[in-house]
Structures are given as structure tokens and as C-alpha cells.
Protein backbone atom coordinates (compact mmCIF):
# COMPACT_ATOMS: atom_id res chain seq x y z
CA UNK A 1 -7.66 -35.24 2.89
CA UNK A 2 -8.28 -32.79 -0.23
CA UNK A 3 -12.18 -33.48 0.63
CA UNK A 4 -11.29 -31.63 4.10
CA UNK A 5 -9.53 -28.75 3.14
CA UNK A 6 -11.57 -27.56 0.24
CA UNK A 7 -14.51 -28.04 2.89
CA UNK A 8 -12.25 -25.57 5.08
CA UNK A 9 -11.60 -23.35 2.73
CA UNK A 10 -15.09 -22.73 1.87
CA UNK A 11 -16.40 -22.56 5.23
CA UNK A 12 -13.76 -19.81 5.76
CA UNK A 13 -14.83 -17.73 2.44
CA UNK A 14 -18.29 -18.33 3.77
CA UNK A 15 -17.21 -17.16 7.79
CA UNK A 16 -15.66 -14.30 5.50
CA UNK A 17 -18.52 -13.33 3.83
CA UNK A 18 -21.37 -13.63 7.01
CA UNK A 19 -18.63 -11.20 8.94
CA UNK A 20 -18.06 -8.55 6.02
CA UNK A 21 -21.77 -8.36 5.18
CA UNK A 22 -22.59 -7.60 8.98
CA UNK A 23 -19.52 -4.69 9.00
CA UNK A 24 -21.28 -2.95 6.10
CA UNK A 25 -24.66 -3.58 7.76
CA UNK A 26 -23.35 -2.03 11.04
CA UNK A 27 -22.25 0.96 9.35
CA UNK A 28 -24.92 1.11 6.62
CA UNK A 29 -27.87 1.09 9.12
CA UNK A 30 -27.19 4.11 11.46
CA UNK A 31 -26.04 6.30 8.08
CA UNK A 32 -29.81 5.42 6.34
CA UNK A 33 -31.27 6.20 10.35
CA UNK A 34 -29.26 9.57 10.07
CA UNK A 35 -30.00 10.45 6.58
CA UNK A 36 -33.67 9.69 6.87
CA UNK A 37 -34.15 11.45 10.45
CA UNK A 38 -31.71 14.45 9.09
CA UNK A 39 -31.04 14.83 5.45
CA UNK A 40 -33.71 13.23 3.41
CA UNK A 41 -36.15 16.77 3.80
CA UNK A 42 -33.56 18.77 3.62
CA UNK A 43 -32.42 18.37 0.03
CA UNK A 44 -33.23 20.68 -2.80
CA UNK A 45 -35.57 18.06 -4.65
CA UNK A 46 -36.77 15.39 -1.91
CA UNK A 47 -35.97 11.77 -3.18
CA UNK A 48 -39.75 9.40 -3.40
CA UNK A 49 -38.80 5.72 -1.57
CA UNK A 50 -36.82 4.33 -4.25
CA UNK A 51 -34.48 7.35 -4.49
CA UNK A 52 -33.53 7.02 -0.93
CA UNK A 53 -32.67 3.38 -1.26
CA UNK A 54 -30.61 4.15 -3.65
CA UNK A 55 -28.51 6.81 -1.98
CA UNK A 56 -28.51 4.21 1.35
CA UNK A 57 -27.03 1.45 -1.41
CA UNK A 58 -24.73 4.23 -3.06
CA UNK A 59 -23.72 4.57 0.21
CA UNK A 60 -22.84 1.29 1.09
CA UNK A 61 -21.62 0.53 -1.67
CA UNK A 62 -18.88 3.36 -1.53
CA UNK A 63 -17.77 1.97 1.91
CA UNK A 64 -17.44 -1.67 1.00
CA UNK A 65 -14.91 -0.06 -1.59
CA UNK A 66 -12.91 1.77 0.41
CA UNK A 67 -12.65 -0.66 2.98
CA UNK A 68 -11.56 -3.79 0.76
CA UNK A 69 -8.92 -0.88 -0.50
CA UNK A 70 -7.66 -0.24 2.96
CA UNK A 71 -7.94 -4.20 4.64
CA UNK A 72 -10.27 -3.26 6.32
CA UNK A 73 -12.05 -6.89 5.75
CA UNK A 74 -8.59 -8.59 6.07
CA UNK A 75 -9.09 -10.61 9.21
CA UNK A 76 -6.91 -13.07 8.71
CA UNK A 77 -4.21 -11.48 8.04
CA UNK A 78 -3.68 -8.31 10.09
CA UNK A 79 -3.63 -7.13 13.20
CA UNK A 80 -6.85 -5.77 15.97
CA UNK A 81 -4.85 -2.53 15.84
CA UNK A 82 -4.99 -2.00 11.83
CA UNK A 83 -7.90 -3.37 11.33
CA UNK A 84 -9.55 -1.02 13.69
CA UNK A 85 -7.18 1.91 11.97
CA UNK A 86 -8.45 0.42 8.51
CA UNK A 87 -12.26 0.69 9.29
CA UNK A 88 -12.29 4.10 11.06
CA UNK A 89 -10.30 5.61 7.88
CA UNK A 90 -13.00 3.98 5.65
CA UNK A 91 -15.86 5.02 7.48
CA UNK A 92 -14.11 8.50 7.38
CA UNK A 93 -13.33 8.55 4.51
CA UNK A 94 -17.13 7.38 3.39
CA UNK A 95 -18.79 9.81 5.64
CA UNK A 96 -16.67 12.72 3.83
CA UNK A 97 -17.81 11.60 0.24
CA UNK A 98 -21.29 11.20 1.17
CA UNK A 99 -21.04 15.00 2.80
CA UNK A 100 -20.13 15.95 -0.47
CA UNK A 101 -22.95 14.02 -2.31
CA UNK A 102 -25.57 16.07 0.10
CA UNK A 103 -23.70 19.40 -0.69
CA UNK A 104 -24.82 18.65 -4.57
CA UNK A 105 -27.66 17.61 -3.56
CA UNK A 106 -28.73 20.45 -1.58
CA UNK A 107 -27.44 22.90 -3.36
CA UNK A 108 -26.02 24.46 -0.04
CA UNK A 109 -23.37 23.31 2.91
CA UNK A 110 -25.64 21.26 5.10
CA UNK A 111 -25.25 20.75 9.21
CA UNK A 112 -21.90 18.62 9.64
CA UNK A 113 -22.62 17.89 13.54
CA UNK A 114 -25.21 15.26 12.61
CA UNK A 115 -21.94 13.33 10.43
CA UNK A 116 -20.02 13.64 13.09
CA UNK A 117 -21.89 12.34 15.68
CA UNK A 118 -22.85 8.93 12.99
CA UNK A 119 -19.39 8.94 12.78
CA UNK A 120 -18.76 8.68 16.15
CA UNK A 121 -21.27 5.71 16.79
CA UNK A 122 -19.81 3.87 13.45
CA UNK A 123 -16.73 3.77 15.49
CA UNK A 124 -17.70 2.59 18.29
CA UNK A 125 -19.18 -0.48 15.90
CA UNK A 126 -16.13 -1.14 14.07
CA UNK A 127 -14.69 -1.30 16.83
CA UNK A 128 -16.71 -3.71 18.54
CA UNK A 129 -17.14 -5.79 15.18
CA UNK A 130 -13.17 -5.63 14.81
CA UNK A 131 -12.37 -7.39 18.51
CA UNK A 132 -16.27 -9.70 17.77
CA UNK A 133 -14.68 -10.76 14.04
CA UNK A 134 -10.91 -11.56 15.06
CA UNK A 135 -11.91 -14.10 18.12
CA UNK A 136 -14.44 -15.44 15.83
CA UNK A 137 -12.72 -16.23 12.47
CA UNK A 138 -9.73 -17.95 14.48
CA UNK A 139 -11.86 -19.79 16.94
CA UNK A 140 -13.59 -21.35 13.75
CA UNK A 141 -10.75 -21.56 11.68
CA UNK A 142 -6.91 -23.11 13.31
CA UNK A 143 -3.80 -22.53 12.46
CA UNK A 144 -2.32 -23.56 9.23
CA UNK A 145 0.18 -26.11 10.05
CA UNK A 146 3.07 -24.46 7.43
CA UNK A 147 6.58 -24.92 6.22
CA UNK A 148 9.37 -22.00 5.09
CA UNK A 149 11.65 -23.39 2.36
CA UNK A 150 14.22 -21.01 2.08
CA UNK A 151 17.02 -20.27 0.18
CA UNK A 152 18.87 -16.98 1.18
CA UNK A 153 16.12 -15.70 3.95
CA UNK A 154 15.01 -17.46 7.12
CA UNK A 155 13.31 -14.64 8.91
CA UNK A 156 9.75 -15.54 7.80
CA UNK A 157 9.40 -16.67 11.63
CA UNK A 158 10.03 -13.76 13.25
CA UNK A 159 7.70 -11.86 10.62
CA UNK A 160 4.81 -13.64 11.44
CA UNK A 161 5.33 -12.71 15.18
CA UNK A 162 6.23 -9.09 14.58
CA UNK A 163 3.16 -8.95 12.30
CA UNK A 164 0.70 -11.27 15.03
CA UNK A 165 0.33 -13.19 12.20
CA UNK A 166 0.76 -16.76 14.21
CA UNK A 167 -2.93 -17.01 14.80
CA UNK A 168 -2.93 -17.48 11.28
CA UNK A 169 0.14 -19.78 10.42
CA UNK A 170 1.71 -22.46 12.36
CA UNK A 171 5.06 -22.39 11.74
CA UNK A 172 5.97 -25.99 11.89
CA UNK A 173 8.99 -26.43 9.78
CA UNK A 174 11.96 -24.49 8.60
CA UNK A 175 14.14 -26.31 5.84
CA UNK A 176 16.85 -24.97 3.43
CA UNK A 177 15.45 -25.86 0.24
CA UNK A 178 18.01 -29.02 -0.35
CA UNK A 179 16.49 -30.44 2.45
CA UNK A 180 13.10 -30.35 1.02
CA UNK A 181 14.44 -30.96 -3.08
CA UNK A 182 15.41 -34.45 -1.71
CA UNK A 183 12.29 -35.52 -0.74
CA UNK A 184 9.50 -33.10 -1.13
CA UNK A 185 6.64 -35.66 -0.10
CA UNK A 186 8.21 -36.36 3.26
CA UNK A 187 9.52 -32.32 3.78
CA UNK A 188 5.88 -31.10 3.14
CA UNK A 189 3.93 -34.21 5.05
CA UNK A 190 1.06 -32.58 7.22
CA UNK A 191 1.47 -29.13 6.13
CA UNK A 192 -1.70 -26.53 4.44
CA UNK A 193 0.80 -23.78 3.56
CA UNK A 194 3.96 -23.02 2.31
CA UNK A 195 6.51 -20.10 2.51
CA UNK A 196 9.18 -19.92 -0.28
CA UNK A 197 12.53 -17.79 0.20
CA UNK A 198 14.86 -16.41 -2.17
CA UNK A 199 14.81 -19.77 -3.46
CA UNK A 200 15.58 -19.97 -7.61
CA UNK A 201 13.07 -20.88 -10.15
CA UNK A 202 14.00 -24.33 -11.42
CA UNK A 203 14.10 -25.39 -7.32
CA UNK A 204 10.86 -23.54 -6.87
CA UNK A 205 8.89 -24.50 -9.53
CA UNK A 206 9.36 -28.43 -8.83
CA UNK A 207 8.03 -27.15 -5.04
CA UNK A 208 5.13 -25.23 -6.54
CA UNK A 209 3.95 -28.14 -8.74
CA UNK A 210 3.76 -30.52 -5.71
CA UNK A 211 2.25 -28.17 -3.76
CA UNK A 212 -0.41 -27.91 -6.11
CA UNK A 213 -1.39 -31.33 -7.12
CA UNK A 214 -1.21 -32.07 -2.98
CA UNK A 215 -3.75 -28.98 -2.30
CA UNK A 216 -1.24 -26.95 -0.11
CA UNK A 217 -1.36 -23.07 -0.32
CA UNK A 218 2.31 -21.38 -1.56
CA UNK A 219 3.36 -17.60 -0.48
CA UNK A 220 6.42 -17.35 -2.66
CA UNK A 221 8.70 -13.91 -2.78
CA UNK A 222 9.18 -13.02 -6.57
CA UNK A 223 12.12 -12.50 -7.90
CA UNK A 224 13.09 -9.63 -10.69
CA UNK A 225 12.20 -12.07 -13.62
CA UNK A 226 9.36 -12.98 -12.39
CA UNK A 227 7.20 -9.62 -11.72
CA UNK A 228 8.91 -8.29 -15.13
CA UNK A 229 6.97 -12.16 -16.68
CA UNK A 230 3.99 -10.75 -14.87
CA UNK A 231 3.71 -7.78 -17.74
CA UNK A 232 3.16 -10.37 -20.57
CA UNK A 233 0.29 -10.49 -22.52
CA UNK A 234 -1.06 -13.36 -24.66
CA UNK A 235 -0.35 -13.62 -28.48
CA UNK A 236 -2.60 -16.00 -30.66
CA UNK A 237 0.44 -16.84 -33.08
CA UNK A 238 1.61 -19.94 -34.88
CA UNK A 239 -0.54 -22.35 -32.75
CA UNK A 240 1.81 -21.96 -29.73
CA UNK A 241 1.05 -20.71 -26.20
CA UNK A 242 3.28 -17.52 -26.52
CA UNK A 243 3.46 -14.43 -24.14
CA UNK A 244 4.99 -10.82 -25.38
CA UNK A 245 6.98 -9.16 -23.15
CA UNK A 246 8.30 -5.38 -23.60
CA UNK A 247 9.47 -2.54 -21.96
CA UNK A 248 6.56 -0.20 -20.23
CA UNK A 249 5.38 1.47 -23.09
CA UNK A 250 1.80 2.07 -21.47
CA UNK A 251 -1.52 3.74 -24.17
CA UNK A 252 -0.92 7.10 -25.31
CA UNK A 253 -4.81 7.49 -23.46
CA UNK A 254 -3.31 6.50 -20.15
CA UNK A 255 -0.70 8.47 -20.02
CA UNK A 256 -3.22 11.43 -21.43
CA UNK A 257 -5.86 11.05 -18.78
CA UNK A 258 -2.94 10.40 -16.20
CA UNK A 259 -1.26 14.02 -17.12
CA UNK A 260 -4.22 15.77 -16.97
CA UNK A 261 -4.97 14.28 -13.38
CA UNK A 262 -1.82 15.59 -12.39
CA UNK A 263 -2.03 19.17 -13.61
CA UNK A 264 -5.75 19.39 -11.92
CA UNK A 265 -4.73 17.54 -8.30
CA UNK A 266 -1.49 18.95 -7.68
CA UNK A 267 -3.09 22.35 -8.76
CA UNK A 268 -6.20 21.86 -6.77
CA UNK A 269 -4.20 20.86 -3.64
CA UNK A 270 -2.03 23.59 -3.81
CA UNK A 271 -4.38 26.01 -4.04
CA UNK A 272 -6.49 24.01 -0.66
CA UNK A 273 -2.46 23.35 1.16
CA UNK A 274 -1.21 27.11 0.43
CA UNK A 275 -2.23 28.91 4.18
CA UNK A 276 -0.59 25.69 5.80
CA UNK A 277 2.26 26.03 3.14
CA UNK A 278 2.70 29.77 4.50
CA UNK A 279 2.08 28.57 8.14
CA UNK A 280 5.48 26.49 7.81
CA UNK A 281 7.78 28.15 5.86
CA UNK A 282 7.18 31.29 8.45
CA UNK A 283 8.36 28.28 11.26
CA UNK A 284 11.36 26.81 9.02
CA UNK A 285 12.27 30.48 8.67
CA UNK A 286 12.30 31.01 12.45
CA UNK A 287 14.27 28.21 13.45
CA UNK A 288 17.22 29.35 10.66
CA UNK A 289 18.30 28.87 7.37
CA UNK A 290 16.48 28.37 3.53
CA UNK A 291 12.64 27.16 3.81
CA UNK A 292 13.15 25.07 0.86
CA UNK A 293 15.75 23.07 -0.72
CA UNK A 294 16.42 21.62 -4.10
CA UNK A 295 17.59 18.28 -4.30
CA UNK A 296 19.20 16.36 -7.89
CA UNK A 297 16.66 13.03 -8.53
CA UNK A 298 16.67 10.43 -11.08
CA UNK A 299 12.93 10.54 -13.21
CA UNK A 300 12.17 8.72 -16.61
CA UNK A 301 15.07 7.16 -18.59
CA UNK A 302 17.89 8.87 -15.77
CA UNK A 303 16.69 12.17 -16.96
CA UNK A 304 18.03 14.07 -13.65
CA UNK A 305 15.84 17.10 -12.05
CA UNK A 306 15.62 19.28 -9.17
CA UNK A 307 13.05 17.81 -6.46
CA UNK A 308 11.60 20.79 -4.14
CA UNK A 309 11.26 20.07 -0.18
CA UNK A 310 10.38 21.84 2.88
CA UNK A 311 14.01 21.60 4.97
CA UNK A 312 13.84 19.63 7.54
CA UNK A 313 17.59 18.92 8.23
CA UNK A 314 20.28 21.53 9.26
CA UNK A 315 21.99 23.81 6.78
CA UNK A 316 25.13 21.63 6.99
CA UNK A 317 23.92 18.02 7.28
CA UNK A 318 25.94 17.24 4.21
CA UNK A 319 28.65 19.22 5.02
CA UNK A 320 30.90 16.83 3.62
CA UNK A 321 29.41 16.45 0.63
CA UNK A 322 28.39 12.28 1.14
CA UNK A 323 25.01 11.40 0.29
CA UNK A 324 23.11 9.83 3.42
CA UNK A 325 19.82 8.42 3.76
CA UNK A 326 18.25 9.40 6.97
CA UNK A 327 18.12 7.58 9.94
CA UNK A 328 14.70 8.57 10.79
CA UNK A 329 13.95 9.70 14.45
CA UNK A 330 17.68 9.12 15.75
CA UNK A 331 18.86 11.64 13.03
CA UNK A 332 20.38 14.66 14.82
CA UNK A 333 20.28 16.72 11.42
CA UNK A 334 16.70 16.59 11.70
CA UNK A 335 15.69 20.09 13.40
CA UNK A 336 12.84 20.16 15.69
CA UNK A 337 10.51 21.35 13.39
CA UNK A 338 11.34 19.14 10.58
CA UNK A 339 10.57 16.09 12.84
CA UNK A 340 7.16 17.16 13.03
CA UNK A 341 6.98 18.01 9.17
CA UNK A 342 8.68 14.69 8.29
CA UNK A 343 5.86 13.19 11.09
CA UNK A 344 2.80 14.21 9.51
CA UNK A 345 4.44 14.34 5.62
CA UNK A 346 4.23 18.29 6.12
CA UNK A 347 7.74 18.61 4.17
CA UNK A 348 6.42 16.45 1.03
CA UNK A 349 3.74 19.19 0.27
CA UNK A 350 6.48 21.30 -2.54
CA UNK A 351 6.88 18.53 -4.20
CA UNK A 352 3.34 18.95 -5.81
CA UNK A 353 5.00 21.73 -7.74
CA UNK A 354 7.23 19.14 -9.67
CA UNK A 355 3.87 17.59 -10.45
CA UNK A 356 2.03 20.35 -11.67
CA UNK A 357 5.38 21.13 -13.90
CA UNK A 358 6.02 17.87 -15.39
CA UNK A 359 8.96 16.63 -13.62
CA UNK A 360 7.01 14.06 -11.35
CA UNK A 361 3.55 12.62 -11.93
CA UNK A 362 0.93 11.84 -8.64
CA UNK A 363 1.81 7.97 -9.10
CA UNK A 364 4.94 6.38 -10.02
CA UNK A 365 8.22 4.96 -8.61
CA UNK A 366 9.82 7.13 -5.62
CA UNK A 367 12.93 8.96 -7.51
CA UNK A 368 15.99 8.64 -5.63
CA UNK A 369 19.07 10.53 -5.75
CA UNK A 370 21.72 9.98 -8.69
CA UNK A 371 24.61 8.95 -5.93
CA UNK A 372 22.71 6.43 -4.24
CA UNK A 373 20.96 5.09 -7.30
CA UNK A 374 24.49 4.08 -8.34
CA UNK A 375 25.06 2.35 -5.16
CA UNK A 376 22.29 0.82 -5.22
CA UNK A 377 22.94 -0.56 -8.78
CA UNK A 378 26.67 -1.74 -8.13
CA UNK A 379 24.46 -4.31 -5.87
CA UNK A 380 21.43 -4.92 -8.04
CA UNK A 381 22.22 -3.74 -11.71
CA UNK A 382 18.30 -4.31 -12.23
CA UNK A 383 17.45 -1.56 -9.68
CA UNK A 384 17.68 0.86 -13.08
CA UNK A 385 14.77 -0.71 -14.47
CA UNK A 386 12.89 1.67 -12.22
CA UNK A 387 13.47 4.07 -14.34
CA UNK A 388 11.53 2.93 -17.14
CA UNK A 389 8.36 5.07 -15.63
CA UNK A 390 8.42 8.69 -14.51
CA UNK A 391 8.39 9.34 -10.55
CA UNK A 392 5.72 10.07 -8.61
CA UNK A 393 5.03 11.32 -5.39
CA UNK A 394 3.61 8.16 -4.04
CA UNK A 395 3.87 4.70 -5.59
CA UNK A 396 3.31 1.20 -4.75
CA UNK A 397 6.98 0.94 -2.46
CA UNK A 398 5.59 3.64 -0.65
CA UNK A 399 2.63 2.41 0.22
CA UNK A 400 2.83 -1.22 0.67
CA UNK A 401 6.78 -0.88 1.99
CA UNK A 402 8.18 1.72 4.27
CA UNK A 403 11.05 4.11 4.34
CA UNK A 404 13.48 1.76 5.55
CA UNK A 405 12.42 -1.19 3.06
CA UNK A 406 15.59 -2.93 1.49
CA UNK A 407 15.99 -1.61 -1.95
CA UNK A 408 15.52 -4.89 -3.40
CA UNK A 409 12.28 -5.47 -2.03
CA UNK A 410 11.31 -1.91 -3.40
CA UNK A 411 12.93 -2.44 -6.71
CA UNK A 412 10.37 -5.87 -6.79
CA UNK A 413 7.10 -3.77 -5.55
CA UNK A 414 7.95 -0.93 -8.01
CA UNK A 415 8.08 -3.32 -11.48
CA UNK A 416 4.66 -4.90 -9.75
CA UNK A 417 3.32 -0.97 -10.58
CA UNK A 418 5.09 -0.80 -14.07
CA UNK A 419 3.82 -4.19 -14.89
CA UNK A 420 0.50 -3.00 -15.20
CA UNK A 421 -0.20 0.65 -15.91
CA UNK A 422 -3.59 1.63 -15.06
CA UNK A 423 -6.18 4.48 -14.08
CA UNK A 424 -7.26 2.21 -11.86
CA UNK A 425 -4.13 1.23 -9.77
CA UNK A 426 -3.51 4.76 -9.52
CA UNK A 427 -6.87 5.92 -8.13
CA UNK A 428 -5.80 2.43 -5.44
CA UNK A 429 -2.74 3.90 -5.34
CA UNK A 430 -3.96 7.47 -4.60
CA UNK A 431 -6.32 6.38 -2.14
CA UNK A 432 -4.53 4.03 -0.04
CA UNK A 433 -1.61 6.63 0.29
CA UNK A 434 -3.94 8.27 2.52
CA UNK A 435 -4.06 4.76 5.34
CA UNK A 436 -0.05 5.37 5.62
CA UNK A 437 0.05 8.87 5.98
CA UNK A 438 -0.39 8.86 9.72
CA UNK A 439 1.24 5.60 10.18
CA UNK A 440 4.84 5.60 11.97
CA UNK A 441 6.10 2.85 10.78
CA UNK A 442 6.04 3.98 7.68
CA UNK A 443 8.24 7.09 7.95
CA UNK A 444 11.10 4.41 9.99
CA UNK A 445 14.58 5.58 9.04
CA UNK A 446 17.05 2.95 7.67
CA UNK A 447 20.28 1.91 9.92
CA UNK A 448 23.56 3.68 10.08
CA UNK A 449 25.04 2.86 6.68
CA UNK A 450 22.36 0.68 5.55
CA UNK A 451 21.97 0.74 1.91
CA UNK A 452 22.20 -3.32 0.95
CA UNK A 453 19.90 -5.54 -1.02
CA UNK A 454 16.89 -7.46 0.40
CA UNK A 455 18.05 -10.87 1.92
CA UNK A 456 15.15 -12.17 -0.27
CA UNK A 457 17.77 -11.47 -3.22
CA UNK A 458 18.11 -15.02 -4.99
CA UNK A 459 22.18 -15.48 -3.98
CA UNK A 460 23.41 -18.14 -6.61
């Protein structure tokens, strides 16, 4: 039985592999045809053979990046539509880089139509290799035949449908996780994979250790202690296996290079954003009222400052003076040009002042007001712990969640970020803030009066 799925499992990684070397060959090829038929002569020093191959490899190897960033090889696990959405950003965002790499190169703008029509056949190949790899990797590889324990959640079912992720996992068991404690050999009989809900540690990790002497794959949902464990680091000490955990107290060279970043993006963008920044405060100002407003948020150790917005509500839409979230496109305080502001992220754009001054940083947890903070922390104390790291203007919630995420489940992708400080998840970060931006979903208001913990909250 083991013999047979670790003989699966490496026919899929190999499936994998064959189907994400012929994506970058299908976009490779007709860049290297349009760069030798186009570009190659027209640089300021003309590359010999070997120069060339480089720049095609460069090339290549810039897109196999930026698509692993976006999922853009994730087969398994999303759907035609983003997968499509995933590889036409990367190739995009590819093409643009390599534009840039001519530029240098040629020490003058060079002919864009020649991009743009290689971008426009790249498509049309991602396309086709999106619809050729989904029908191929599940007609080789079934189902997994899978079980959700679950403690406090039991919506795992209708997330894999919402998310067409049933291709992938057969949902053939749903137990509360006494049911399964009592016998676990007989509750996870047959199965490859495992879901684990809001179930507590002591019940979970008796689960886990089955599940991994018996070969079967576990997707559990962390809890609070467990992302803050994932921060420890190793200590060689009195001949015991012992892990140091602390509060984020990242390298005084991190959080150097990370300021500096700041002060040259968010000044750099403004300078690029300011004629659209002009275009829209002239249409705020038309429809009525301020073109910006100042808002009280919650940074670095509680320390409270003003955030700056385009408006995008009414004058009065807190005329009572009760902090609301919004309610995203069945919000009447939303005026009719703030709805296409908040749609294309239009009204985020001030904030990049609060960067460039200090108050916020590019990357970092998503500050929220000081009223609803409170709320949120008369739920889930721990929800504070967010504060341990300054705010940015986009951050891991933000990018992997959406605006209507439970706060829970933001609180847990937030201390994933402050776990692990680095140039690098911030450059991921940076990058992949750029997939959601025209993504609806992502901008989803919450429900009237929602403002509750995650049901993936442990509850005993």
C-alpha cells in the first residue's frame, strides 16, 4: 500500500515537472524567435552566440520565477480561470522586465509593438497549455479519497466546491474529531489525505502521528500557538533539543535595507502616480465634499496615526459617530466614484505618503482602526500581537485573504509574516500584491455587522 502511493506521488512530481518545463518552453521559444528576428541587431553592443543564450535563459529564467510566485504552475490546486489569470500576469509581467533589460541594453527606448504582439501569441499558449495541463494532470492522477476531522469548522466541503477543488480531493468522510480519537485506524481506513479543523493540539497531534507512520497527507489549520512556534530557532545548549522563541525583534540590516526601500518606492511611485493622483481628486472634488480624509490607525506597539485616503464614502457615512467596516458593493455610502476607486485600488494610492513619512512601511500587517481593534480583541485577546510589526500597505492577509476574511484567520496569516522577517518575503510579498489587484474577490465587503472570529478558532 505505501509501495503505491509513493509510486503516485512521484509520478505526479514527475507529470508536474514534464508540464511546467513545456509552459516555460512555450513561452521561452517565441520570446528567443522575437528577440533574434527583432532585438538581437538592434542593441548598442551586439551579443556573439553565447551572449544571446544567455539573455534567452535570463529570460526564462525570470518567468519561471514569477510564475511559481503567482501559481501559475499550481495545477492541482486552482482553478482553469486563475491559472490562466496567473500565467498571462507572469508572462506580462516578464515581457515588461525584459523591455527594460533591452532599454539598458540599447541605450535607447526600443519598438514596443514587436512585445506586444509576442505577448499576444504567449497568451494564446498559456492558454491552450492551461485547458491541455488541467485535463491531463487529473486524467493521470484521481481523486484523493480524504477525510475532514473537525473540531469547531465543518465547511471544508463546501470550500473545495466553491474553490473546484473536488477534482483534486474526494471528500469521503466528515467526522467530529471524537469520532475519529476512538479509533483512528478504522476513522482513517482507505483515505490519502486528511483535513484537520479547529481541532486542539493534544487531539491533533495523536492524528498527525498516525497519519504519518500510515503515509496519508494532513492539511491542518494552525492555530495562534502554533505559527508564533513557527518563529523558533534552534539553540545547541545543554545537550537538549531546545528552540528560542521571542518577540519579532528582526536584524537592525533588515529593517535598514527595508526603510530605505520604502523611502525610494513610495517616492518613486508617487512621482510615476501624481497626473492620475490629480486626475481623481479633480473627480472626488466634482462629485462633493474633501478629496482626502484622515483616518486614526493602530501601527507598531498601538502607536496610533493618521492614515491618508482618497474619499470614497459620503461626507456623513459616520454620521453617528460608530465605526463600520464596509460592506463592499452593497454599501450605499460608497459614492459612484469611489466604487470605481475602491475597484481598481485607486483610493489606496495616498497612503504611499505614510510610507514615504515613516508611519507605514510597503510590507507589513494591514493597520486597522483603534475602535475595531478593540472589538476585535474582546474576541481574540491575541489579535494585539499584530502589532508587534509596523503596518504596511500590503501584507500577507491581504494578499493570500480578502477584505472580508474573518479576523482570526487574518490575525493567523499576519504572525505567518512576523514569524519570519525577510527581504525576500517582502519582494514575494510586493510582487504578488500585483495578481490581486484586479481581482474582485478580493475587494468583497464583510456582512452587515460582521466583525466575529474565524470558525477555525479552537472553541475549548
Amino acid at each position: 500500500m505505501r509501495g503505491r502511493k509513493e509510486f503516485n506521488s512521484v509520478t505526479e512530481q514527475l507529470w508536474s515537472y514534464i508540464l511546467n518545463l513545456l509552459n516555460v518552453a512555450c513561452i521561452t521559444v517565441p520570446f528567443a524567435l522575437c528577440w533574434y528576428w527583432c532585438y538581437a541587431d538592434t542593441i548598442h553592443v551586439p551579443f556573439f552566440h553565447w551572449g544571446n543564450v544567455v539573455l534567452i535563459l535570463l529570460y526564462a529564467f525570470i518567468y519561471f520565477t514569477v510564475c511559481k510566485l503567482y501559481s501559475g504552475f499550481s495545477v492541482s490546486i486552482v482553478r482553469i480561470s486563475e491559472l490562466v489569470y496567473s500565467q498571462l500576469l507572469s508572462i506580462l509581467v516578464t515581457d515588461a522586465i525584459t523591455y527594460v533589460i533591452i532599454f539598458l541594453l540599447s541605450y535607447r527606448l526600443a519598438s514596443a509593438w514587436e512585445l506586444a504582439v509576442l505577448f499576444l501569441v504567449q497568451a494564446a499558449l498559456a492558454v491552450f497549455w492551461s485547458l491541455f495541463a488541467n485535463k491531463s494532470f487529473f486524467r493521470n492522477n484521481k481523486p484523493m479519497r480524504t477525510a475532514v476531522i473537525w473540531d469547531v469548522r465543518q465547511s471544508i466541503e463546501a470550500l473545495i466546491k466553491e474553490y473546484k477543488l473536488d477534482k483534486r480531493f474526494e471528500v469521503a468522510k466528515t467526522l467530529r474529531v471524537e469520532e475519529c480519537i476512538a479509533d483512528i485506524p478504522s476513522a482513517l481506513k482507505n483515505t490519502d489525505a486528511v483535513f484537520l479543523c479547529g481541532i486542539h493540539s493534544s487531539e491533533r497531534n495523536l492524528i498527525i502521528k498516525y497519519c504519518i507512520e500510515s503515509d496519508i497527507r494532513v492539511f491542518a489549520i494552525p492555530g495562534i500557538g502554533d505559527v508564533i512556534m513557527s518563529s523558533s530557532e534552534p539553540l545547541h545548549i545543554l545537550h537538549l533539543p531546545i528552540v528560542a522563541i521571542e518577540r519579532y525583534n528582526p536584524s537592525f540590516e533588515y529593517l535598514f535595507i527595508k526603510r530605505a526601500a520604502d523611502i525610494i518606492i513610495s517616492g518613486i511611485a508617487l512621482l510615476l502616480l501624481s497626473p492620475l493622483m490629480l486626475v481623481t481628486a479633480i473627480l472626488i472634488k466634482r462629485d462633493g465634499g474633501t478629496v482626502f480624509y484622515k483616518q486614526k490607525r493602530l501601527t507598531k506597539n498601538r502607536r496610533e496615526f493618521n492614515i491618508i485616503k482618497f474619499r470614497t464614502m459620503r461626507m456623513d457615512a459616520e454620521k453617528d459617530g460608530i465605526a463600520r467596516l464596509s460592506t463592499g458593493a452593497s454599501d450605499d455610502r460608497v459614492t459612484k466614484v469611489g466604487r470605481v476607486l475602491r475597484k481598481f485600488r485607486i483610493d489606496e494610492i495616498p497612503q504611499l505618503i505614510c510610507v514615504l513619512n515613516g508611519s507605514m512601511s510597503l510590507v507589513g500587517p494591514r493597520p486597522e482602526r483603534p475602535e475595531i481593534a478593540e472589538q476585535y480583541e474582546n474576541e481574540t485577546p491575541e489579535f494585539a500581537f499584530r502589532l508587534q510589526a509596523k503596518a504596511g500597505l500590503t501584507g500577507f492577509a491581504q494578499v493570500y485573504g480578502k477584505y472580508n476574511t474573518a479576523p482570526y484567520d487574518k490575525l493567523l496569516m499576519d504572525l505567518q509574516y512576523i514569524a519570519r522577517p525577510s527581504l525576500t518575503e517582502d519582494i514575494k510579498l510586493l510582487f504578488a500584491t500585483i495578481k490581486i489587484l484586479f481581482m474582485p474577490e478580493s475587494t468583497d465587503g464583510v456582512a452587515e455587522g460582521q466583525i466575529t472570529a474565524s470558525e477555525n478558532k479552537p472553541g475549548k
